[in-house]
Protein backbone atom coordinates (compact mmCIF):
# COMPACT_ATOMS: atom_id res chain seq x y z
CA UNK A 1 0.00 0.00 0.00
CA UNK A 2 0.98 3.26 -0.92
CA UNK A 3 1.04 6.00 2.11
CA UNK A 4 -0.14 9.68 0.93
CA UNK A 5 -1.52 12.79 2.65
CA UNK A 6 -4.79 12.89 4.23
CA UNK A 7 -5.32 15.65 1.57
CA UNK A 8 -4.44 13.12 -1.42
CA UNK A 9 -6.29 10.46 -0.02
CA UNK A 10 -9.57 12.28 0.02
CA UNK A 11 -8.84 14.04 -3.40
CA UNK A 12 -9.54 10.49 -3.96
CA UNK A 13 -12.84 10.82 -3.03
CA UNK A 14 -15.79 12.49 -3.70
CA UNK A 15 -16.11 15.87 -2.15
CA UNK A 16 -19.72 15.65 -1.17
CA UNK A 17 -18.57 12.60 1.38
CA UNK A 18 -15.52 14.44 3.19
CA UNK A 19 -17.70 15.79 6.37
CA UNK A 20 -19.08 12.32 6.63
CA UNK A 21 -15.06 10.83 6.70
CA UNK A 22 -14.56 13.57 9.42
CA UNK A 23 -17.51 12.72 11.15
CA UNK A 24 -16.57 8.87 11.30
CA UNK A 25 -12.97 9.52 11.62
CA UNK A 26 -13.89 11.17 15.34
CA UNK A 27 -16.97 9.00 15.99
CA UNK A 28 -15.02 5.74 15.45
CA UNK A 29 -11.38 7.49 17.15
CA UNK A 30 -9.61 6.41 13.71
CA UNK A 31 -5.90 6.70 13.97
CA UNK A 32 -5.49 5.75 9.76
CA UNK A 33 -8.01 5.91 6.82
CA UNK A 34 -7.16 3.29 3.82
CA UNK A 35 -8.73 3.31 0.95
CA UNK A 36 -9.76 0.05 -0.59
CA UNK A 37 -10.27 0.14 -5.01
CA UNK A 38 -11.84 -2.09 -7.43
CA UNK A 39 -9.10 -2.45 -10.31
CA UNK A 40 -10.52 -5.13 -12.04
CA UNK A 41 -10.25 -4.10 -15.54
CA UNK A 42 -13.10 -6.17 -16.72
CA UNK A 43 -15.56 -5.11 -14.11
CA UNK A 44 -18.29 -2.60 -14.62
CA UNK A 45 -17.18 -1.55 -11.10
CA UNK A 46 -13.62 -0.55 -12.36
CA UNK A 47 -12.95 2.46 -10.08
CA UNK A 48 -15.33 2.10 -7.50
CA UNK A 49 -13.79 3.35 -4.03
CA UNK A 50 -14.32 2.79 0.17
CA UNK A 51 -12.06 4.40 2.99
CA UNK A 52 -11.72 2.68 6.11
CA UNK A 53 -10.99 3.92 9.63
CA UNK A 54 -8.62 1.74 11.25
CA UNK A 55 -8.06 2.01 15.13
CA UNK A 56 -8.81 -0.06 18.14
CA UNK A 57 -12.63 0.66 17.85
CA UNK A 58 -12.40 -0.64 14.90
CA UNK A 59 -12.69 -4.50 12.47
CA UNK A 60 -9.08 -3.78 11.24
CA UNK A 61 -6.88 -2.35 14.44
CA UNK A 62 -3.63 -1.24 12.33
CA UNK A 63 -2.63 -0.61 8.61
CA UNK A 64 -0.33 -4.12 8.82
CA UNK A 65 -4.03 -6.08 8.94
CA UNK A 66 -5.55 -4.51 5.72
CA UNK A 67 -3.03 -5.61 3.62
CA UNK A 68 -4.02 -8.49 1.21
CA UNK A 69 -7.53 -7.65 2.63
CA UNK A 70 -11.01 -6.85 0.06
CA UNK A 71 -14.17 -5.43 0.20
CA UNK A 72 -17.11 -7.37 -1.27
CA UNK A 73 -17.52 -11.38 -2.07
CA UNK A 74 -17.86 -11.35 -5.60
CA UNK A 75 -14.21 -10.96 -7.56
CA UNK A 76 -15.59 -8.42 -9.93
CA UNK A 77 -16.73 -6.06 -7.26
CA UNK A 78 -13.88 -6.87 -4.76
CA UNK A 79 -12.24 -3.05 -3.83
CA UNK A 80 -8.58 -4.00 -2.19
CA UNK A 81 -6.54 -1.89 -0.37
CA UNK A 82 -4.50 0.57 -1.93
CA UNK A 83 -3.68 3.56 -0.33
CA UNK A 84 -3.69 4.77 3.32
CA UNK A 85 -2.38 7.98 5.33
CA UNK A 86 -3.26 9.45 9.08
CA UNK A 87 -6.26 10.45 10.77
C-alpha cells in the first residue's frame, strides 16, 4: 500500500462525502483511513472506491491487517486496499 496525505487520499474521493469521513474519523477514534479500489479491468465496477478507519474501535486495528484484505464477495466487485495515510 501506498502511504499519501490525508489531503491526497480524500482528493480520492468524492467531495460531497468528506464531512461524513470527518464525522466517522472522530466518531469511530480512527488513527489511519485506507482506501480500498476495485481495479478489475473487466468489471463494470472498475474504479469504485471505500475508505476505512482503522483504530482499536475498529474491524481492522492497524494498517499491517488490511493488507491483502477486500471489500465485497464477488471478484468483480472486490475493492482492495491501496492507499492509506493518518487520521
Amino acid at each position: 500500500m501506498k502511504e499519501l496525505s490525508k489531503q491526497e487520499l480524500l482528493a480520492e474521493m468524492d467531495v460531497d462525502v468528506h464531512p461524513l469521513i470527518e464525522k466517522n474519523i472522530k466518531k469511530y477514534q480512527a488513527t489511519h483511513l485506507v482506501l480500498f479500489e476495485n481495479q478489475d479491468m473487466c468489471s463494470s465496477s472498475l474504479g469504485a472506491r471505500t475508505v476505512m478507519c482503522v483504530g482499536k474501535n475498529n474491524t481492522y486495528k492497524t494498517i499491517e491487517e488490511c493488507e491483502g484484505k477486500w471489500l465485497n464477495d464477488l471478484p468483480s466487485q472486490r475493492q482492495y486496499a491501496v492507499s492509506f495515510c493518518k487520521a
